[in-house]
C-alpha atoms as a PDB file:
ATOM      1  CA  UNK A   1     -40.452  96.574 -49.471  1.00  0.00           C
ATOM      2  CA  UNK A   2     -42.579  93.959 -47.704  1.00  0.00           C
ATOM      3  CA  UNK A   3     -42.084  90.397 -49.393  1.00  0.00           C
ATOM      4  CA  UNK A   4     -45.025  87.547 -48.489  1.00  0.00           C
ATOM      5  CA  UNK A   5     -41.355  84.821 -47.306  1.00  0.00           C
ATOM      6  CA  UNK A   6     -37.983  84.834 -47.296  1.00  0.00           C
ATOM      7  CA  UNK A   7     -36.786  81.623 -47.707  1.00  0.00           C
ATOM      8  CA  UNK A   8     -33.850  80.966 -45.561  1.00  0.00           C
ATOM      9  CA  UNK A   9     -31.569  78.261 -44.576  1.00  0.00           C
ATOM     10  CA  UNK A  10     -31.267  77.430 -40.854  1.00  0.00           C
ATOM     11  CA  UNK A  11     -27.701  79.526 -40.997  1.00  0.00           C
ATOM     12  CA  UNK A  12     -28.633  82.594 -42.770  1.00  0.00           C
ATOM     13  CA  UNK A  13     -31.543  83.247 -39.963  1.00  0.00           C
ATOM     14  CA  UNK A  14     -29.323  82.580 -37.432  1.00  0.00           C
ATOM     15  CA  UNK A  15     -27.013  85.339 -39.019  1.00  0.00           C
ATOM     16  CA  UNK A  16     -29.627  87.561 -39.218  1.00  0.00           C
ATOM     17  CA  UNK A  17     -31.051  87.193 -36.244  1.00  0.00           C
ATOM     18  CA  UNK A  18     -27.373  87.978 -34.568  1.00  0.00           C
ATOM     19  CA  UNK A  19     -26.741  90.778 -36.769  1.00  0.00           C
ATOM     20  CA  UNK A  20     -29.867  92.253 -35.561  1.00  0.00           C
ATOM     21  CA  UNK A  21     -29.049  91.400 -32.206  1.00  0.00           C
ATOM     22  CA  UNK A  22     -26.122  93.623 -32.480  1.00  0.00           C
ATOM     23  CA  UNK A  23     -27.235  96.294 -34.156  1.00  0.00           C
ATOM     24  CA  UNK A  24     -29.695  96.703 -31.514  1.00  0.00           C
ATOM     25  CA  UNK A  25     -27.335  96.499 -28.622  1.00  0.00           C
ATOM     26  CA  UNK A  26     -24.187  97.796 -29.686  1.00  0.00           C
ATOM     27  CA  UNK A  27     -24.505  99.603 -32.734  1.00  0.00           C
ATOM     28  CA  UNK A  28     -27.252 101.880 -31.585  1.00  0.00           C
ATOM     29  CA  UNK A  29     -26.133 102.800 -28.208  1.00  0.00           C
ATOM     30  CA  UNK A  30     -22.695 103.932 -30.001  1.00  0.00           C
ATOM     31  CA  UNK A  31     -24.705 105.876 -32.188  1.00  0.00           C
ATOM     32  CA  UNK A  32     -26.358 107.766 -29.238  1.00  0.00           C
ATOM     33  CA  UNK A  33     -23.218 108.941 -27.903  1.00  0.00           C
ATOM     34  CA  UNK A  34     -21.813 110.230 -31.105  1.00  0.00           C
ATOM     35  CA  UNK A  35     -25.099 112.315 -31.042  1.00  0.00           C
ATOM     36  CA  UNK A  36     -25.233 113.294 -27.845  1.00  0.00           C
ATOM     37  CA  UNK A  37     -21.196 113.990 -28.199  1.00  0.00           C
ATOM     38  CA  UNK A  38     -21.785 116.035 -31.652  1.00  0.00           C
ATOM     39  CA  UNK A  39     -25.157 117.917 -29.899  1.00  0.00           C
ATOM     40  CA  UNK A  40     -22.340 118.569 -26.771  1.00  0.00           C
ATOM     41  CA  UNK A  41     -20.169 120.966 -29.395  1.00  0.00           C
ATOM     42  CA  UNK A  42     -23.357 123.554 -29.953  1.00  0.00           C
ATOM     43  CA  UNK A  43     -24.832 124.816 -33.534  1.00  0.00           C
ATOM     44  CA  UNK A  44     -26.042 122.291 -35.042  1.00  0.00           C
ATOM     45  CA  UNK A  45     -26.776 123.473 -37.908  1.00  0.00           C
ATOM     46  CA  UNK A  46     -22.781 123.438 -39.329  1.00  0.00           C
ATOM     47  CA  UNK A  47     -21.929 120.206 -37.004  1.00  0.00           C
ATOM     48  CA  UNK A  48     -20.862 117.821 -39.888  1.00  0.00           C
ATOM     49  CA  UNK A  49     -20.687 115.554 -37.324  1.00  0.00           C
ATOM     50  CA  UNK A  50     -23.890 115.588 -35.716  1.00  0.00           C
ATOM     51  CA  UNK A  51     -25.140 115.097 -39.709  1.00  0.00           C
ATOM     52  CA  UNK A  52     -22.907 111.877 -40.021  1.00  0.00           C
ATOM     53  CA  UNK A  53     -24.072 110.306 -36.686  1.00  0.00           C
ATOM     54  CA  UNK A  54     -27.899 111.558 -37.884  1.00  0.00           C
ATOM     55  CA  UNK A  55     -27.008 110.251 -41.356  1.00  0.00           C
ATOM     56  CA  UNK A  56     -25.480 106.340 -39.538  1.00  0.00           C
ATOM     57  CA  UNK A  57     -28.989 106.642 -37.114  1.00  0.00           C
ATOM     58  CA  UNK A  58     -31.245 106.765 -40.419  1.00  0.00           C
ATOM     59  CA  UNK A  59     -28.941 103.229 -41.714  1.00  0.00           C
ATOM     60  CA  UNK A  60     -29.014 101.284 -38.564  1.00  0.00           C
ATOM     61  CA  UNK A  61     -33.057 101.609 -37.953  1.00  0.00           C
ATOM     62  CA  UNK A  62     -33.237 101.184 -41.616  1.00  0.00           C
ATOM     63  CA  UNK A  63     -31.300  98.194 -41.355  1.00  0.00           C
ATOM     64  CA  UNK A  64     -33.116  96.927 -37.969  1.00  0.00           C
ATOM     65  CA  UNK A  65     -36.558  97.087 -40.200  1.00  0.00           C
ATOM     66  CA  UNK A  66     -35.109  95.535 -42.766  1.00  0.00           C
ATOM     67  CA  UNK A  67     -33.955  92.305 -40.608  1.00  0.00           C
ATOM     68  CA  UNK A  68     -37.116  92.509 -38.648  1.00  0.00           C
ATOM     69  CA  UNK A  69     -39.460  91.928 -42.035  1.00  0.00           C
ATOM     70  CA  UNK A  70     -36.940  89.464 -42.940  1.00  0.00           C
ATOM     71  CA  UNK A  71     -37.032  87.210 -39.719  1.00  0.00           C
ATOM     72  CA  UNK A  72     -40.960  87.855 -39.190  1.00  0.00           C
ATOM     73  CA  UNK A  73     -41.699  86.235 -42.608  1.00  0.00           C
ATOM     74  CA  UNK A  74     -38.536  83.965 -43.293  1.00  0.00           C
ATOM     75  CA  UNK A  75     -39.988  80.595 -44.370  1.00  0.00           C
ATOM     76  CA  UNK A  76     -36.598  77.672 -43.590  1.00  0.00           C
ATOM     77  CA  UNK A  77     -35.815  75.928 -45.843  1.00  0.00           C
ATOM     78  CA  UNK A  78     -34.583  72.599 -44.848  1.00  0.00           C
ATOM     79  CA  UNK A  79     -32.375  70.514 -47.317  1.00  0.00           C
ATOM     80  CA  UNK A  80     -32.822  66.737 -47.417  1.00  0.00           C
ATOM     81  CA  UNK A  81     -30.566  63.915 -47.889  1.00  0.00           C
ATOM     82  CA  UNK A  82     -30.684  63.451 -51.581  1.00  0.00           C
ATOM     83  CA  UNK A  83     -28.182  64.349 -54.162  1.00  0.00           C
ATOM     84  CA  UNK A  84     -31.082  66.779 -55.930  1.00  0.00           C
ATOM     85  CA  UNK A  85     -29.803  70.232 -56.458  1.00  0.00           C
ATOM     86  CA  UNK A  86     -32.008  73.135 -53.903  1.00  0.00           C
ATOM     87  CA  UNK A  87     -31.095  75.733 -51.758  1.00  0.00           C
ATOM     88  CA  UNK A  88     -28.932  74.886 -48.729  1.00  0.00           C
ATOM     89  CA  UNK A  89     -27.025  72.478 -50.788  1.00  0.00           C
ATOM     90  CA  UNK A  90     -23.963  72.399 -51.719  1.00  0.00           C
ATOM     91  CA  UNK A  91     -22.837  71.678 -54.904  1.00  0.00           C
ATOM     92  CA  UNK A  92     -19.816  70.986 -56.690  1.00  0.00           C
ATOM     93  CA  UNK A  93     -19.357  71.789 -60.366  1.00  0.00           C
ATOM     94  CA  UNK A  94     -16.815  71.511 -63.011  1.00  0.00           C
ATOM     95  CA  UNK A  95     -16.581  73.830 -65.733  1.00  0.00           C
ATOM     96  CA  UNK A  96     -16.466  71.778 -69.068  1.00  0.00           C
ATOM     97  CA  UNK A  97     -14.196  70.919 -70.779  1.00  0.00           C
ATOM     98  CA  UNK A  98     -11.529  73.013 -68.854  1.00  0.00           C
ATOM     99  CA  UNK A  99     -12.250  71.311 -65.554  1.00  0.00           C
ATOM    100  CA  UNK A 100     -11.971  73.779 -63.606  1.00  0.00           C
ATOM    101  CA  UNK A 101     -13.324  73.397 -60.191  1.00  0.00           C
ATOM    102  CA  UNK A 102     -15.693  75.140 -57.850  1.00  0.00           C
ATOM    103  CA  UNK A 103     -18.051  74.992 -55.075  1.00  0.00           C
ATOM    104  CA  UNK A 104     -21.879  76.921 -54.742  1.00  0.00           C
ATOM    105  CA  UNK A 105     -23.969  76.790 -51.767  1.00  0.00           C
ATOM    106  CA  UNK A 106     -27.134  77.561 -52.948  1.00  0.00           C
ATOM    107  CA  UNK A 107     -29.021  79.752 -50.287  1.00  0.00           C
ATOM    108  CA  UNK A 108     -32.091  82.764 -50.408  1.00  0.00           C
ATOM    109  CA  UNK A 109     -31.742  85.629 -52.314  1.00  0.00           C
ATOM    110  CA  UNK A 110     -31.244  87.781 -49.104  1.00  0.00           C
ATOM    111  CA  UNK A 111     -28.371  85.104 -47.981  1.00  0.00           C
ATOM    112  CA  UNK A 112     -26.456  85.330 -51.320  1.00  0.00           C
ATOM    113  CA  UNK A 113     -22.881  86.445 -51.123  1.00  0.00           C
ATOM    114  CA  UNK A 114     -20.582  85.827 -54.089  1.00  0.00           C
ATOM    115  CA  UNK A 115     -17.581  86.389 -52.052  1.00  0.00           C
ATOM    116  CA  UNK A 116     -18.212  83.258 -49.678  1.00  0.00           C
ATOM    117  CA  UNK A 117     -19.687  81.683 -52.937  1.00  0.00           C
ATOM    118  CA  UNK A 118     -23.129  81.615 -51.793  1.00  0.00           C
ATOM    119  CA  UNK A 119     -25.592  81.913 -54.419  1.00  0.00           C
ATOM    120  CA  UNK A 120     -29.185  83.083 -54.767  1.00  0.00           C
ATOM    121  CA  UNK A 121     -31.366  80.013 -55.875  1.00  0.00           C
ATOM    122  CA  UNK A 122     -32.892  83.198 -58.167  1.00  0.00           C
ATOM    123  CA  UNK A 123     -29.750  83.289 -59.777  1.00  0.00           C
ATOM    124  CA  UNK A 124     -29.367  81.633 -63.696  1.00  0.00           C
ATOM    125  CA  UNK A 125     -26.429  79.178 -62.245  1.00  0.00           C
ATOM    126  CA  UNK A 126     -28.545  78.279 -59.694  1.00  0.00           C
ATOM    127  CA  UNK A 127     -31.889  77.788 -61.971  1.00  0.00           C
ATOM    128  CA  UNK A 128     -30.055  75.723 -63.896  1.00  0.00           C
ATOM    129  CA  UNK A 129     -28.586  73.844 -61.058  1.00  0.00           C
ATOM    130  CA  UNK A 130     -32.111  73.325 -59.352  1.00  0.00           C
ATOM    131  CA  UNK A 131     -33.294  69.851 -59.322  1.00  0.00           C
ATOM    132  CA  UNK A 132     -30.839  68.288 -61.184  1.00  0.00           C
ATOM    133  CA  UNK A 133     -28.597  65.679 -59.788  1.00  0.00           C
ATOM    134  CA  UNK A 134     -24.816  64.466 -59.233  1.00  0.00           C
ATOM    135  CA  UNK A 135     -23.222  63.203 -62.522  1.00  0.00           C
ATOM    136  CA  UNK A 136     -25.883  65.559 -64.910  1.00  0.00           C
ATOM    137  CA  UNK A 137     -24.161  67.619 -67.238  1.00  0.00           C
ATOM    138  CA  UNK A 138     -26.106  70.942 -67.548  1.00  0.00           C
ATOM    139  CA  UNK A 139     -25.905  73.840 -70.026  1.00  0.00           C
ATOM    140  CA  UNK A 140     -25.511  77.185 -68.451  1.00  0.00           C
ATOM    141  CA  UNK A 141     -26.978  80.256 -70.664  1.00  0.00           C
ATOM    142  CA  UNK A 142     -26.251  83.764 -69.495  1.00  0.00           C
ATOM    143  CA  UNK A 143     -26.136  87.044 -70.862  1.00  0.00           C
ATOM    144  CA  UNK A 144     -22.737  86.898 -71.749  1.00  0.00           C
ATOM    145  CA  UNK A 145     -22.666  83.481 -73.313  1.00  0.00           C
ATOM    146  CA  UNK A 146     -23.191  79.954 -72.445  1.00  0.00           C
ATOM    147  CA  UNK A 147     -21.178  77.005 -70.971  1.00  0.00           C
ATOM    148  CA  UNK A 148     -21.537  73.596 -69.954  1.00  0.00           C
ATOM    149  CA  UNK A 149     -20.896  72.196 -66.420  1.00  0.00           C
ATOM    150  CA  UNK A 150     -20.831  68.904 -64.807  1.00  0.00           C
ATOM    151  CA  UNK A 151     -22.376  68.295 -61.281  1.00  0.00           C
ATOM    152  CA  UNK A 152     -19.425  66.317 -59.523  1.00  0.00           C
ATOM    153  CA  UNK A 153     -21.024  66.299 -56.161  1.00  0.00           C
ATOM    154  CA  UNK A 154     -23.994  67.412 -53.842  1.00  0.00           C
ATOM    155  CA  UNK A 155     -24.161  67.883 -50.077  1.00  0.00           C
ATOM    156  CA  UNK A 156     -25.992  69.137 -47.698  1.00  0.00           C
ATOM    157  CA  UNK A 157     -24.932  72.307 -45.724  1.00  0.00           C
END
């Protein structure tokens, strides 16, 4: 699943990068000596053990070529000084006319993580977000209905 660039912000390839880093030197090696510890207790073939640590070995070089394609083509993306909406901003919204509050950083698809609320600038917030400016009121139309917002503030990351 080989994709021409990843666009990244300086951040998320550092991330990656370190994730890889560890997955390399510390995940691995553990998984070796659960093998070698499984292979220790004989037949194989009933060592549900041995077919875990098999099973982890066939996620973490899975996940190693995964971050490898990733960093090898990551394209960064760096965010200027203007109060225009992009990825690695960050931008502060208020849901109208409720006024509630909340804060996106806008980041790569492979960055995205709802749960820090980083979102993918391939996500409809975020299209509608993109290129507009503090102060613009923008509509936002999703599946499940539509909503208007008001950009209170951008930053840079």
């Amino acid at each position: 699943m080989s994709k021409s660039k990843y666009d990244l912000t300086k951040e998320g390839l550092e991330k990656f990068k370190e994730e890889l880093e560890y997955l390399k030197s510390v995940k691995r090696k553990e998984n070796i000596r659960a093998l070698q510890e499984a292979r220790a207790q004989g037949d194989l073939s009933e060592n549900a053990e041995y077919d875990a640590a098999r099973d982890e070995q066939a996620q973490i070089e899975a996940r190693i070529a995964e971050l490898e394609n990733i960093i090898k083509n990551s394209r960064i993306i760096e965010s200027d000084n203007t109060d225009t909406v992009g990825i690695g901003k960050t931008v502060e919204i208020e849901i109208l006319p409720e006024g509630e509050k909340i804060s996106y950083t806008i980041v790569g698809s492979e960055e995205a993580n709802p749960f820090e609320n980083k979102i993918s600038i391939a996500s409809p917030v975020a299209q509608a977000l993109k290129g507009k400016h503090k102060g613009d009121i923008v509509d936002i139309i999703l599946s499940t209905g539509s909503y208007k917002i008001k950009i209170t503030n951008v930053m840079t990351e």
